[in-house]
PDB file of N, CA and C in Angstrom:
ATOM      1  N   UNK A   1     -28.451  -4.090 -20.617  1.00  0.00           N
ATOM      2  CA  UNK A   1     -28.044  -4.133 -19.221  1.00  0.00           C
ATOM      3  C   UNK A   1     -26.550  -3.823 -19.141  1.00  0.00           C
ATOM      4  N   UNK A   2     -26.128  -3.126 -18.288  1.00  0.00           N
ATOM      5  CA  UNK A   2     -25.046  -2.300 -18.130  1.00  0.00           C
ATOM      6  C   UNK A   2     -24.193  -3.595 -17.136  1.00  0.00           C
ATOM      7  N   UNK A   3     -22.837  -3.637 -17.289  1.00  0.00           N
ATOM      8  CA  UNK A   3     -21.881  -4.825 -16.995  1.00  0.00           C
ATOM      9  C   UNK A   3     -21.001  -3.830 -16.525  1.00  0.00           C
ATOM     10  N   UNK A   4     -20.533  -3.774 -14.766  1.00  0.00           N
ATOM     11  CA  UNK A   4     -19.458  -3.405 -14.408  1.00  0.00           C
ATOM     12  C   UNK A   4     -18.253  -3.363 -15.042  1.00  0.00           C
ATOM     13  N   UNK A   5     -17.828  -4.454 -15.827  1.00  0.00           N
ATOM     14  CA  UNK A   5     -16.598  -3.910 -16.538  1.00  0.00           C
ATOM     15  C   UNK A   5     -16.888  -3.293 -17.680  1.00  0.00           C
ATOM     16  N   UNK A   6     -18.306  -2.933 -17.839  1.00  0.00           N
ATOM     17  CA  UNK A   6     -18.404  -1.408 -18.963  1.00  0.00           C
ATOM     18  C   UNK A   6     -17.869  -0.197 -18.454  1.00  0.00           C
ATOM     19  N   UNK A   7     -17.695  -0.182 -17.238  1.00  0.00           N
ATOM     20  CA  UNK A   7     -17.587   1.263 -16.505  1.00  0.00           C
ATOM     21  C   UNK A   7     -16.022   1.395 -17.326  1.00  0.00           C
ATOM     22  N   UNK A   8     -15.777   2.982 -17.251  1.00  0.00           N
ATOM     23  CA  UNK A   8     -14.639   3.290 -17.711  1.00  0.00           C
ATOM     24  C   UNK A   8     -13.529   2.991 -16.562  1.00  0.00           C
ATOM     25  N   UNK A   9     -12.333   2.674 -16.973  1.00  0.00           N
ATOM     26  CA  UNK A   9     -11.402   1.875 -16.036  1.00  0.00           C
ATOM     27  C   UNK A   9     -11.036   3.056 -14.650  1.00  0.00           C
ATOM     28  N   UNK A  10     -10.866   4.480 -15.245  1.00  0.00           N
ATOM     29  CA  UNK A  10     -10.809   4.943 -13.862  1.00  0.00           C
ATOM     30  C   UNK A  10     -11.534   4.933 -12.991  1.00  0.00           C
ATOM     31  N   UNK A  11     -13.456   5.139 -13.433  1.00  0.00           N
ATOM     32  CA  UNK A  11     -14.049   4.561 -12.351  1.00  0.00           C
ATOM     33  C   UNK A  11     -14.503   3.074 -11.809  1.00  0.00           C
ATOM     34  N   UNK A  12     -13.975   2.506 -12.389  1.00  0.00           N
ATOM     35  CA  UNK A  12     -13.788   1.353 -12.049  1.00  0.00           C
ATOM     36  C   UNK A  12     -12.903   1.050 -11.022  1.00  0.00           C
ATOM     37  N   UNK A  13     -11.721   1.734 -11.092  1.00  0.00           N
ATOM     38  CA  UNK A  13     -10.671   1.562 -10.098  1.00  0.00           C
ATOM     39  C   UNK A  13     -11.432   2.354  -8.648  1.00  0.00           C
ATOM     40  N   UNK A  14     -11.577   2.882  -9.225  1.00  0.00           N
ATOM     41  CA  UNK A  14     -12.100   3.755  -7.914  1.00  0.00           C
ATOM     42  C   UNK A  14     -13.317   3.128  -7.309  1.00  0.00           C
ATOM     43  N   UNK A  15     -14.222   2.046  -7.471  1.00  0.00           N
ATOM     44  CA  UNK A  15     -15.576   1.449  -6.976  1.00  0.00           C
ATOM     45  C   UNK A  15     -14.573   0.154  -6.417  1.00  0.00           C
ATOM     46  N   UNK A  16     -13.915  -0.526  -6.859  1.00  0.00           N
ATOM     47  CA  UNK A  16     -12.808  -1.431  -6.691  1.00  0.00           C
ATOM     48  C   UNK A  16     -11.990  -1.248  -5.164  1.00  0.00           C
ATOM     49  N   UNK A  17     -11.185   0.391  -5.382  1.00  0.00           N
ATOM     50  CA  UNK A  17     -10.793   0.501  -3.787  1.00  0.00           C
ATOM     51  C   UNK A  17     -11.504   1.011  -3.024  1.00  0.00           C
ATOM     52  N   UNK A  18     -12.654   0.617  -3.236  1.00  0.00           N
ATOM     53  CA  UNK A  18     -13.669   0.863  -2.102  1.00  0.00           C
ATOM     54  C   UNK A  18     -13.700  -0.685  -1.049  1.00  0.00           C
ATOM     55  N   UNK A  19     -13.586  -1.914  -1.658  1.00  0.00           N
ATOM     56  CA  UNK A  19     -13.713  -3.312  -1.527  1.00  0.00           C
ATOM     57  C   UNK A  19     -12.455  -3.785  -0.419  1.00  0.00           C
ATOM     58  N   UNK A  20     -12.981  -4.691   0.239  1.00  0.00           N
ATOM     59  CA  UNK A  20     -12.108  -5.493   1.225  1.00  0.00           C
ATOM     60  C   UNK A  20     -12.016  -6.772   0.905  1.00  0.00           C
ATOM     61  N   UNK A  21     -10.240  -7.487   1.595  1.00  0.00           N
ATOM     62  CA  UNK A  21      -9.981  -8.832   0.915  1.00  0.00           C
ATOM     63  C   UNK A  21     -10.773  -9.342   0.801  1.00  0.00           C
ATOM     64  N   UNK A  22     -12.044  -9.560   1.506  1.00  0.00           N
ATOM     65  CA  UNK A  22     -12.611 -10.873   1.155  1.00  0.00           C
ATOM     66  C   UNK A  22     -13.539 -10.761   0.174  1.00  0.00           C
ATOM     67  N   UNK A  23     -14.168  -9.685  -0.243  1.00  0.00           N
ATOM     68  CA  UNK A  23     -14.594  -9.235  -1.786  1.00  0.00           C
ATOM     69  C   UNK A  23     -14.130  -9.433  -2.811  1.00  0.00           C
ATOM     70  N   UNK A  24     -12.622  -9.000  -2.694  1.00  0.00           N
ATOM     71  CA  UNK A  24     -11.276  -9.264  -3.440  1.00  0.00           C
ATOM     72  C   UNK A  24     -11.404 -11.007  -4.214  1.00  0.00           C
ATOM     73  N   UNK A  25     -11.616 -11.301  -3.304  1.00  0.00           N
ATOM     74  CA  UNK A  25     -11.161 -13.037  -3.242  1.00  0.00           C
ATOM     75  C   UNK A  25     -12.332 -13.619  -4.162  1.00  0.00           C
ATOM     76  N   UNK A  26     -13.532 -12.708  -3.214  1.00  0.00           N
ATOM     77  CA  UNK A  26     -14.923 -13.286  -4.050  1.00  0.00           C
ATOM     78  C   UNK A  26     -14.540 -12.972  -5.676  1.00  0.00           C
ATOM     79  N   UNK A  27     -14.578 -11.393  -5.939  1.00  0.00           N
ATOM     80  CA  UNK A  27     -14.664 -11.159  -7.347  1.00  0.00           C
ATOM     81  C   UNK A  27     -13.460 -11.837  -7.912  1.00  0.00           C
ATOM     82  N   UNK A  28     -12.166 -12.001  -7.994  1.00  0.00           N
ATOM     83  CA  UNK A  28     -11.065 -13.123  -8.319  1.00  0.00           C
ATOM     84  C   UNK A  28     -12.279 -14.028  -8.765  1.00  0.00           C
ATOM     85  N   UNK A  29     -12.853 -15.005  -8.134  1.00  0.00           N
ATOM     86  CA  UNK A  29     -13.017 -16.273  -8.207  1.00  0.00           C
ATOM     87  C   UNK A  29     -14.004 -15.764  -9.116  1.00  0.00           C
ATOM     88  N   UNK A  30     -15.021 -15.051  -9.090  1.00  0.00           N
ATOM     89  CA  UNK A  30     -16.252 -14.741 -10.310  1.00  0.00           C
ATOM     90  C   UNK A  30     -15.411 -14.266 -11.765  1.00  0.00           C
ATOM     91  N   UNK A  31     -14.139 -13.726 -11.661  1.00  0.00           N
ATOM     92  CA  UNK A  31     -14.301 -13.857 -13.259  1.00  0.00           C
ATOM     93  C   UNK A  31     -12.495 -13.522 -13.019  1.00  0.00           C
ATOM     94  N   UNK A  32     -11.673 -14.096 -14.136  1.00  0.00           N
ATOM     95  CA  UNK A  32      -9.976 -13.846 -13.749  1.00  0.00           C
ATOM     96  C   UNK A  32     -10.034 -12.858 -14.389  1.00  0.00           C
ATOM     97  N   UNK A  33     -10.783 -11.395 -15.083  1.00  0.00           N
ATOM     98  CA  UNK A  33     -10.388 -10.168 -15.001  1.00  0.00           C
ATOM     99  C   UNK A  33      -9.988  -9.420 -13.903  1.00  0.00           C
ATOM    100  N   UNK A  34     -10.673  -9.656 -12.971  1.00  0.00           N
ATOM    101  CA  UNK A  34     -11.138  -8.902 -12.205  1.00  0.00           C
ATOM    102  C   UNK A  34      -9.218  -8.739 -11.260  1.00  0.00           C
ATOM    103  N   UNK A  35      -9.091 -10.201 -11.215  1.00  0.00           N
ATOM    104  CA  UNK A  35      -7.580 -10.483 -10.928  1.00  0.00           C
ATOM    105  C   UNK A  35      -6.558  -9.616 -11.598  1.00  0.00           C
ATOM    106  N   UNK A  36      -6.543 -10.218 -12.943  1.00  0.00           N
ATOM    107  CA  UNK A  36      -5.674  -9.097 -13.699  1.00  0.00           C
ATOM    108  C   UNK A  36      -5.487  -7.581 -13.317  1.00  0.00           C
ATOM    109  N   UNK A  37      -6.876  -7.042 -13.364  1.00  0.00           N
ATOM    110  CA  UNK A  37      -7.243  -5.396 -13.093  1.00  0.00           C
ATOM    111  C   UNK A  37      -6.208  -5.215 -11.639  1.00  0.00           C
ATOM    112  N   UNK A  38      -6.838  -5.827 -10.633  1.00  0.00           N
ATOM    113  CA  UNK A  38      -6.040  -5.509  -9.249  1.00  0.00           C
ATOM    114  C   UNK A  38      -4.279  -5.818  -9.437  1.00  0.00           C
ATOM    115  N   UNK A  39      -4.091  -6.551 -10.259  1.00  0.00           N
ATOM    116  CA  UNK A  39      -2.465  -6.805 -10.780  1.00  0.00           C
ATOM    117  C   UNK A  39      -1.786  -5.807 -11.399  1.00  0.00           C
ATOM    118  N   UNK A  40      -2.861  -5.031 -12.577  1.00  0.00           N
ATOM    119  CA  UNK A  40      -2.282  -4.343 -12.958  1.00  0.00           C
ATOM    120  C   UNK A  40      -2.327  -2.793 -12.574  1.00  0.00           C
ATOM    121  N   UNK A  41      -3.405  -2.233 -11.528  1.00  0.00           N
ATOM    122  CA  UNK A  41      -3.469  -1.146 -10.976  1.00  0.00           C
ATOM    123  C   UNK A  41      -2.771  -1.378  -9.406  1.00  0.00           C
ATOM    124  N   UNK A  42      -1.535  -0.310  -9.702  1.00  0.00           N
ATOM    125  CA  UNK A  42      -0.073   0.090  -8.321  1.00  0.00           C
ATOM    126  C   UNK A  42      -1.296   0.032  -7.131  1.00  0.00           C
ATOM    127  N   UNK A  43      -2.495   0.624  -7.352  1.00  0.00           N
ATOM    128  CA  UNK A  43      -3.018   1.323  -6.163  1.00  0.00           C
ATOM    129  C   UNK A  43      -3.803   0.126  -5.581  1.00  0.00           C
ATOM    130  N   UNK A  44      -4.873  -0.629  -6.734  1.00  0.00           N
ATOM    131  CA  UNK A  44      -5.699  -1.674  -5.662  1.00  0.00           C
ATOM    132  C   UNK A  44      -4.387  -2.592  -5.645  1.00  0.00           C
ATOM    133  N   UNK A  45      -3.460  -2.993  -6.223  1.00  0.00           N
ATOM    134  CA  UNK A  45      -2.327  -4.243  -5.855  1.00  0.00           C
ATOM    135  C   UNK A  45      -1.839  -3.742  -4.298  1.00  0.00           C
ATOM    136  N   UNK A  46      -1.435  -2.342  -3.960  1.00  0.00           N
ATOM    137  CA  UNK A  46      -0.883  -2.313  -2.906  1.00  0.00           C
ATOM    138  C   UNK A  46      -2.136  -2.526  -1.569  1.00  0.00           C
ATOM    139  N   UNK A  47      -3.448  -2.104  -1.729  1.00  0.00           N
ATOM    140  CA  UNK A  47      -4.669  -2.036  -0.934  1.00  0.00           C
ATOM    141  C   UNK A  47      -4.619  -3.333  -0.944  1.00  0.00           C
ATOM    142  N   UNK A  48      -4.690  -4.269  -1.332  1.00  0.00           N
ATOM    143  CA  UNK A  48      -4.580  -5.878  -0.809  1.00  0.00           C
ATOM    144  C   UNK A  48      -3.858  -6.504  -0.448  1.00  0.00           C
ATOM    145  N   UNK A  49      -2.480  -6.166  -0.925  1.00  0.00           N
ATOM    146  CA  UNK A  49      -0.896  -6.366  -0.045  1.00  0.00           C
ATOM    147  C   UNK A  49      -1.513  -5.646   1.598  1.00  0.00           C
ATOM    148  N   UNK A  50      -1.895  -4.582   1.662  1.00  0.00           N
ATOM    149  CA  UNK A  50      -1.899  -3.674   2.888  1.00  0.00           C
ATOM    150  C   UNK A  50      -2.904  -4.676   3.960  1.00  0.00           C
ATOM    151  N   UNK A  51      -4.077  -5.095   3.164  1.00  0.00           N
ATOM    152  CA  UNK A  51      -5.399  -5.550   3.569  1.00  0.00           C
ATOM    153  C   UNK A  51      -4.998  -7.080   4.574  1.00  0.00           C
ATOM    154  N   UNK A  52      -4.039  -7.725   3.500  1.00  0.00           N
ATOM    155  CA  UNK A  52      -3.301  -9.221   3.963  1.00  0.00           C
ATOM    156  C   UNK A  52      -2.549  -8.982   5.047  1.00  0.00           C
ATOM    157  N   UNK A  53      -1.400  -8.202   4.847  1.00  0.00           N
ATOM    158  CA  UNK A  53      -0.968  -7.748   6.059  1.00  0.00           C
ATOM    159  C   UNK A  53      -1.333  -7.157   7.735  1.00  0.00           C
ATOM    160  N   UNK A  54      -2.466  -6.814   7.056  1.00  0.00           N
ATOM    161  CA  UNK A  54      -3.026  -6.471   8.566  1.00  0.00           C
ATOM    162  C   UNK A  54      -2.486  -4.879   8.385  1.00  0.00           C
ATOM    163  N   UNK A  55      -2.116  -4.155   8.181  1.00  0.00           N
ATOM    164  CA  UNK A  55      -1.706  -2.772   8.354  1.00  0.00           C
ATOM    165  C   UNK A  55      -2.664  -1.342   7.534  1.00  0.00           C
ATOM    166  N   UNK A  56      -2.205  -0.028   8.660  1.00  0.00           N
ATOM    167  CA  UNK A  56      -3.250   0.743   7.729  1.00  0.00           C
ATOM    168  C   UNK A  56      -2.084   1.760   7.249  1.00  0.00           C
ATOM    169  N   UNK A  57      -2.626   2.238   6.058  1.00  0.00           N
ATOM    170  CA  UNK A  57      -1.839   3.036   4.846  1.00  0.00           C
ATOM    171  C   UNK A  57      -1.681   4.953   6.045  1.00  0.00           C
ATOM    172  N   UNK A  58      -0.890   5.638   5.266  1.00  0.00           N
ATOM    173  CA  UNK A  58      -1.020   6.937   5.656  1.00  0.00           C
ATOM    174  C   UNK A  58      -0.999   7.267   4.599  1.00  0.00           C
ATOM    175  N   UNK A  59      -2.275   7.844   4.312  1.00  0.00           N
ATOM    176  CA  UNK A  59      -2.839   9.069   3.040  1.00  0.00           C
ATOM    177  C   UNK A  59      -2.418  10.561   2.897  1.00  0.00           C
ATOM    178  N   UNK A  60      -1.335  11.006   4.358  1.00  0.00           N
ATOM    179  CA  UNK A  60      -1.065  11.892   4.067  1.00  0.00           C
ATOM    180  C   UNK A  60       0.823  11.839   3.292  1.00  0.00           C
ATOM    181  N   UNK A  61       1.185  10.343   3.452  1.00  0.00           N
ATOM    182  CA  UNK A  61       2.581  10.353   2.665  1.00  0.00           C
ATOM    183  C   UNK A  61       2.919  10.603   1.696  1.00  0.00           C
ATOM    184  N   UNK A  62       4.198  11.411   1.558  1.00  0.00           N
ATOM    185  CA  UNK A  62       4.559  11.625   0.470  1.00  0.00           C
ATOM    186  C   UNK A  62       4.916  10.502  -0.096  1.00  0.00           C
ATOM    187  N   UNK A  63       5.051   9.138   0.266  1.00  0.00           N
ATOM    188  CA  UNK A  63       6.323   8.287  -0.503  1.00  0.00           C
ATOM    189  C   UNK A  63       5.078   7.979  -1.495  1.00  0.00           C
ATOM    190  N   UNK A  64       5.521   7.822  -2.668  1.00  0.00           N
ATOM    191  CA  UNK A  64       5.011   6.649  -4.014  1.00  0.00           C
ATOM    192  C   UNK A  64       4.454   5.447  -3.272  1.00  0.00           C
ATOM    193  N   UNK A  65       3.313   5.122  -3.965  1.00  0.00           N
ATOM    194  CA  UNK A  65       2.556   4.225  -4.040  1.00  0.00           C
ATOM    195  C   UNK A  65       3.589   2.340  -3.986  1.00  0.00           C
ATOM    196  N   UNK A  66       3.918   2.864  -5.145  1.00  0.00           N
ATOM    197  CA  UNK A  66       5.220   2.068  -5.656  1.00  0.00           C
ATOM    198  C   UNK A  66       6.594   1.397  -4.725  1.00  0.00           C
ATOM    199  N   UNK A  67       6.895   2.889  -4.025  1.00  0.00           N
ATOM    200  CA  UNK A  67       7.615   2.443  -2.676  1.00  0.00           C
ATOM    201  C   UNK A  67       6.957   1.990  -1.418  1.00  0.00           C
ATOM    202  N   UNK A  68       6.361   2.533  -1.614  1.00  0.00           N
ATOM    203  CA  UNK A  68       5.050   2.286  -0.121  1.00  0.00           C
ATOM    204  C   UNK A  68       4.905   0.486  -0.631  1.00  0.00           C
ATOM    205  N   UNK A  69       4.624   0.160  -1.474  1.00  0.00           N
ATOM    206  CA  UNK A  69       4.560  -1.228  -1.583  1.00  0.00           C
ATOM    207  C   UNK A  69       5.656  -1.887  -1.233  1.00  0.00           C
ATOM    208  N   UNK A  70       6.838  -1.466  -1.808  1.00  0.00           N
ATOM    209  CA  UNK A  70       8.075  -2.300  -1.749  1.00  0.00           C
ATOM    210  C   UNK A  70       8.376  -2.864   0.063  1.00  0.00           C
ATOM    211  N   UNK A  71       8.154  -1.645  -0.037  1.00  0.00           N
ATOM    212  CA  UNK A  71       9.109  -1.541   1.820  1.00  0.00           C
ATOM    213  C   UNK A  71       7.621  -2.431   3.012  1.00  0.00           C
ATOM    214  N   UNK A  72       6.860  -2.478   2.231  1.00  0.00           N
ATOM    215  CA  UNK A  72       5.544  -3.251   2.824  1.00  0.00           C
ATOM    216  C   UNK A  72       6.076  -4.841   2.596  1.00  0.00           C
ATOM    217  N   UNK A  73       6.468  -5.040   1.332  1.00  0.00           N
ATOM    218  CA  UNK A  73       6.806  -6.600   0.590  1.00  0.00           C
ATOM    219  C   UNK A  73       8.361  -6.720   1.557  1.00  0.00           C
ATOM    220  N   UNK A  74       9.337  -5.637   1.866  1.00  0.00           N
ATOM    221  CA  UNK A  74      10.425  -6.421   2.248  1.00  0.00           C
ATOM    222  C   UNK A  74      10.434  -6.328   3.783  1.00  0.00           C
ATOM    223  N   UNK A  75       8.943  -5.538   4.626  1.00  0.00           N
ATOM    224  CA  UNK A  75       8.755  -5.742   5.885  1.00  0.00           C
ATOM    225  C   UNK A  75       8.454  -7.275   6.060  1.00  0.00           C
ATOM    226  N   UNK A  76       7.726  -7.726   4.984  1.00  0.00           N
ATOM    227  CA  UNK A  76       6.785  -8.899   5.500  1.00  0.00           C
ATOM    228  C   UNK A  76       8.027 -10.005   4.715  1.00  0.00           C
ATOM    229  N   UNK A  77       8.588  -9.814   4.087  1.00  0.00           N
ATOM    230  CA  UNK A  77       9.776 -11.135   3.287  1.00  0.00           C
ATOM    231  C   UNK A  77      10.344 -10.746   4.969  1.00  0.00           C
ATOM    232  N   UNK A  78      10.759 -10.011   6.214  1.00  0.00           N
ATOM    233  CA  UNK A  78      11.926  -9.955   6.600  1.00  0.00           C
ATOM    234  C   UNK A  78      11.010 -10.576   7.590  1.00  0.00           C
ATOM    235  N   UNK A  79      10.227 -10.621   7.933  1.00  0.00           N
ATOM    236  CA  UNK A  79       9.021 -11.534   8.720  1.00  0.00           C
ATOM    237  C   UNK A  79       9.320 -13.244   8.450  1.00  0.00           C
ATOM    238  N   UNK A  80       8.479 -13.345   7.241  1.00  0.00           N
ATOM    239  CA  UNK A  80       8.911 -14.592   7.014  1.00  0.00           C
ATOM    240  C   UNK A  80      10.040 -15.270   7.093  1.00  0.00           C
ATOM    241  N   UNK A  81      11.393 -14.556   7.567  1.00  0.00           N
ATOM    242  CA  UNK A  81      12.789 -15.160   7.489  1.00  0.00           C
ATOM    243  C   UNK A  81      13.051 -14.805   9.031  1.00  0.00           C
ATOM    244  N   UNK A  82      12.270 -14.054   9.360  1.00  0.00           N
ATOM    245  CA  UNK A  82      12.490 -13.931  11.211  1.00  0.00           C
ATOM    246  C   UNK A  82      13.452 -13.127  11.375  1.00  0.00           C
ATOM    247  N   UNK A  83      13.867 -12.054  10.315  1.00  0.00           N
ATOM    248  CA  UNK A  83      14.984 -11.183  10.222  1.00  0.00           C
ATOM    249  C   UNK A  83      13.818  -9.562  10.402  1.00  0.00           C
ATOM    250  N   UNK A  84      14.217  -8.994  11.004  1.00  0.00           N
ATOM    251  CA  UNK A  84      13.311  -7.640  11.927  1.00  0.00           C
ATOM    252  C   UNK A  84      14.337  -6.654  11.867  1.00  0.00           C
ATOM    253  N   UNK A  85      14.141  -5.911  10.562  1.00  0.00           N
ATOM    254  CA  UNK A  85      15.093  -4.554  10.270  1.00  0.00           C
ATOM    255  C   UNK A  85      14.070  -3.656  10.162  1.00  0.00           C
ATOM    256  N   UNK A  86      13.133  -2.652  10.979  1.00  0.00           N
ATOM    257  CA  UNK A  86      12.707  -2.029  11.080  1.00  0.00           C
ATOM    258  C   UNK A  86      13.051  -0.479  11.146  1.00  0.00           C
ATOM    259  N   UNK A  87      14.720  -0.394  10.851  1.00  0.00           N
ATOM    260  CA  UNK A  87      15.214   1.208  11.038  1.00  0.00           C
ATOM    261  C   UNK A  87      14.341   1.884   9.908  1.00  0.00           C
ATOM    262  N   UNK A  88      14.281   2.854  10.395  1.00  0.00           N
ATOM    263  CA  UNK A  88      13.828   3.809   9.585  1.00  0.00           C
ATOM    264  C   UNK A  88      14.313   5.651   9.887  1.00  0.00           C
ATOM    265  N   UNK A  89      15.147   5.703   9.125  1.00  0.00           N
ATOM    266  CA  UNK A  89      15.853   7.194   9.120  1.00  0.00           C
ATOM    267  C   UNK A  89      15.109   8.074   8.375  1.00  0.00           C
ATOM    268  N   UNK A  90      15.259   9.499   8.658  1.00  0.00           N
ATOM    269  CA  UNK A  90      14.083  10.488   8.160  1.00  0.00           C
ATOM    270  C   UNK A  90      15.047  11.496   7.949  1.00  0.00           C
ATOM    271  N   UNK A  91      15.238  12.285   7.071  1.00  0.00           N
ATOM    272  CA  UNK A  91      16.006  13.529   7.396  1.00  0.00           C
ATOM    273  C   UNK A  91      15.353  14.465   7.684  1.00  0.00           C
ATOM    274  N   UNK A  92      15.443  15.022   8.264  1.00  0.00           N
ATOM    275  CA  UNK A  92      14.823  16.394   9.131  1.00  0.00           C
ATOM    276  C   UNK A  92      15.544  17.849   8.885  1.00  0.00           C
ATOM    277  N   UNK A  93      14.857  19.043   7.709  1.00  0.00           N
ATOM    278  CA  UNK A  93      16.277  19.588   7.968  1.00  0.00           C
ATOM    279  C   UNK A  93      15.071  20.700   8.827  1.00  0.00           C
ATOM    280  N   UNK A  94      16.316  21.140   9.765  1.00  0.00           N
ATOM    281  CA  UNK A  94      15.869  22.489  10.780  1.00  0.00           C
ATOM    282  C   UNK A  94      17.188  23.020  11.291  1.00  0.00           C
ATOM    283  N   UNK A  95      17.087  24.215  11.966  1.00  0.00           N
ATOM    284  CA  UNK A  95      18.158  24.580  11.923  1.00  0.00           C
ATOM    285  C   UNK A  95      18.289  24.026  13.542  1.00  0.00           C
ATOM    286  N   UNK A  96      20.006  23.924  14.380  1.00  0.00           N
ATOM    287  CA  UNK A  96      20.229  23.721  15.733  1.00  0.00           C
ATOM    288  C   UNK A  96      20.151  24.607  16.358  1.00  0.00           C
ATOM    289  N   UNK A  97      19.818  23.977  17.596  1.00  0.00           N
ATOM    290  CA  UNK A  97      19.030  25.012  18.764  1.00  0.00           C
ATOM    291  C   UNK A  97      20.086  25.222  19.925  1.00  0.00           C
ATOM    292  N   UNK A  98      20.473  25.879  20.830  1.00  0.00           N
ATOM    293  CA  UNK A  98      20.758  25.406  22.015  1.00  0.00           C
ATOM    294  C   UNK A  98      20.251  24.172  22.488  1.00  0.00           C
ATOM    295  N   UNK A  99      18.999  23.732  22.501  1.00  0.00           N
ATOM    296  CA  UNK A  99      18.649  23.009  23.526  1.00  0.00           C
ATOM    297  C   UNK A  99      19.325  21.669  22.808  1.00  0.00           C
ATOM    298  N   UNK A 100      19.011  21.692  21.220  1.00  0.00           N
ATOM    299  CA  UNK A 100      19.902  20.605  20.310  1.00  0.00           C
ATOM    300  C   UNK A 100      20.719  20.677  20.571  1.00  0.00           C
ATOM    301  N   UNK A 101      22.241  21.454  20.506  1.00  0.00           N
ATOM    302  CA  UNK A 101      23.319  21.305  21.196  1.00  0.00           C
ATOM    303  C   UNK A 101      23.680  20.542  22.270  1.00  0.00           C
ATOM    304  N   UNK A 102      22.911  21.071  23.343  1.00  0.00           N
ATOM    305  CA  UNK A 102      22.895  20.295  24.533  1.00  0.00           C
ATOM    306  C   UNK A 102      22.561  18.744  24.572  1.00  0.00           C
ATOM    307  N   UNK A 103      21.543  18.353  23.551  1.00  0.00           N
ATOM    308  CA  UNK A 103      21.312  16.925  23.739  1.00  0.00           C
ATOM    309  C   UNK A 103      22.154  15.966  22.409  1.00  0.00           C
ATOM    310  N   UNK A 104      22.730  16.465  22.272  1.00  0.00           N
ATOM    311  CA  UNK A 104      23.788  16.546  20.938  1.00  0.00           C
ATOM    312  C   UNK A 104      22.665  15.762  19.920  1.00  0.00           C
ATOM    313  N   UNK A 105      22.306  16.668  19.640  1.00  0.00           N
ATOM    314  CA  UNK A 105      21.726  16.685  17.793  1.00  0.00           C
ATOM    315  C   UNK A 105      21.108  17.665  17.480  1.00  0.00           C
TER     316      UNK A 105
END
C-alpha cells in the first residue's frame, strides 16, 4: 500500500498546495512531518501565512516568493502594533508626455 509521503517531494508539494488552513491544521496534527514539509517548502509556508491572513496572492508577480512573504509578515507585525505603513512605490520607467508635464510627473 502506497503512503503519501512515498510520493516524490515535488509532487508532493504540489498535492499539498492544493489544501486549505484547515486541512493544514488537520494534517499537522496527523503526523509532525507533515509540519516540517510546509516549514520547509518557501511556497506552502507562504500559502498558509497568505491563508491566515485572509489575503489573495498575485500569480502574475514578479516579486520572489521569499519577498512576497516578508512584506506579508511585516504587513501583519505592523497590524499587530497598530502601526499602518502601507506605502508602496513602483518605479515606472516611460518616457514624459506633455500631458505628464502638465500634471507634473
Amino acid at each position: 500500500m502506497t503512503n503519501l509521503l512515498d510520493l516524490p517531494h515535488d509532487v508532493l508539494t504540489n498535492v499539498l498546495s492544493h489544501i486549505d488552513f484547515s486541512d493544514y491544521v488537520a494534517l499537522c496534527h496527523v503526523d509532525f512531518i507533515f509540519f516540517k514539509i510546509f516549514g520547509a517548502d518557501m511556497s506552502l509556508k507562504y500559502q498558509v501565512e497568505r491563508q491566515i491572513a485572509g489575503v489573495d496572492d498575485n500569480p502574475n508577480s514578479n516579486i520572489s516568493i521569499n519577498d512576497r512573504s516578508w512584506a506579508l509578515q511585516r504587513s501583519e507585525d505592523g497590524w499587530d502594533r497598530g502601526e499602518f505603513d502601507f506605502k508602496c512605490v513602483v518605479e515606472v520607467e516611460h518616457e514624459a508626455s506633455a500631458l505628464c508635464a502638465l500634471a507634473d510627473g
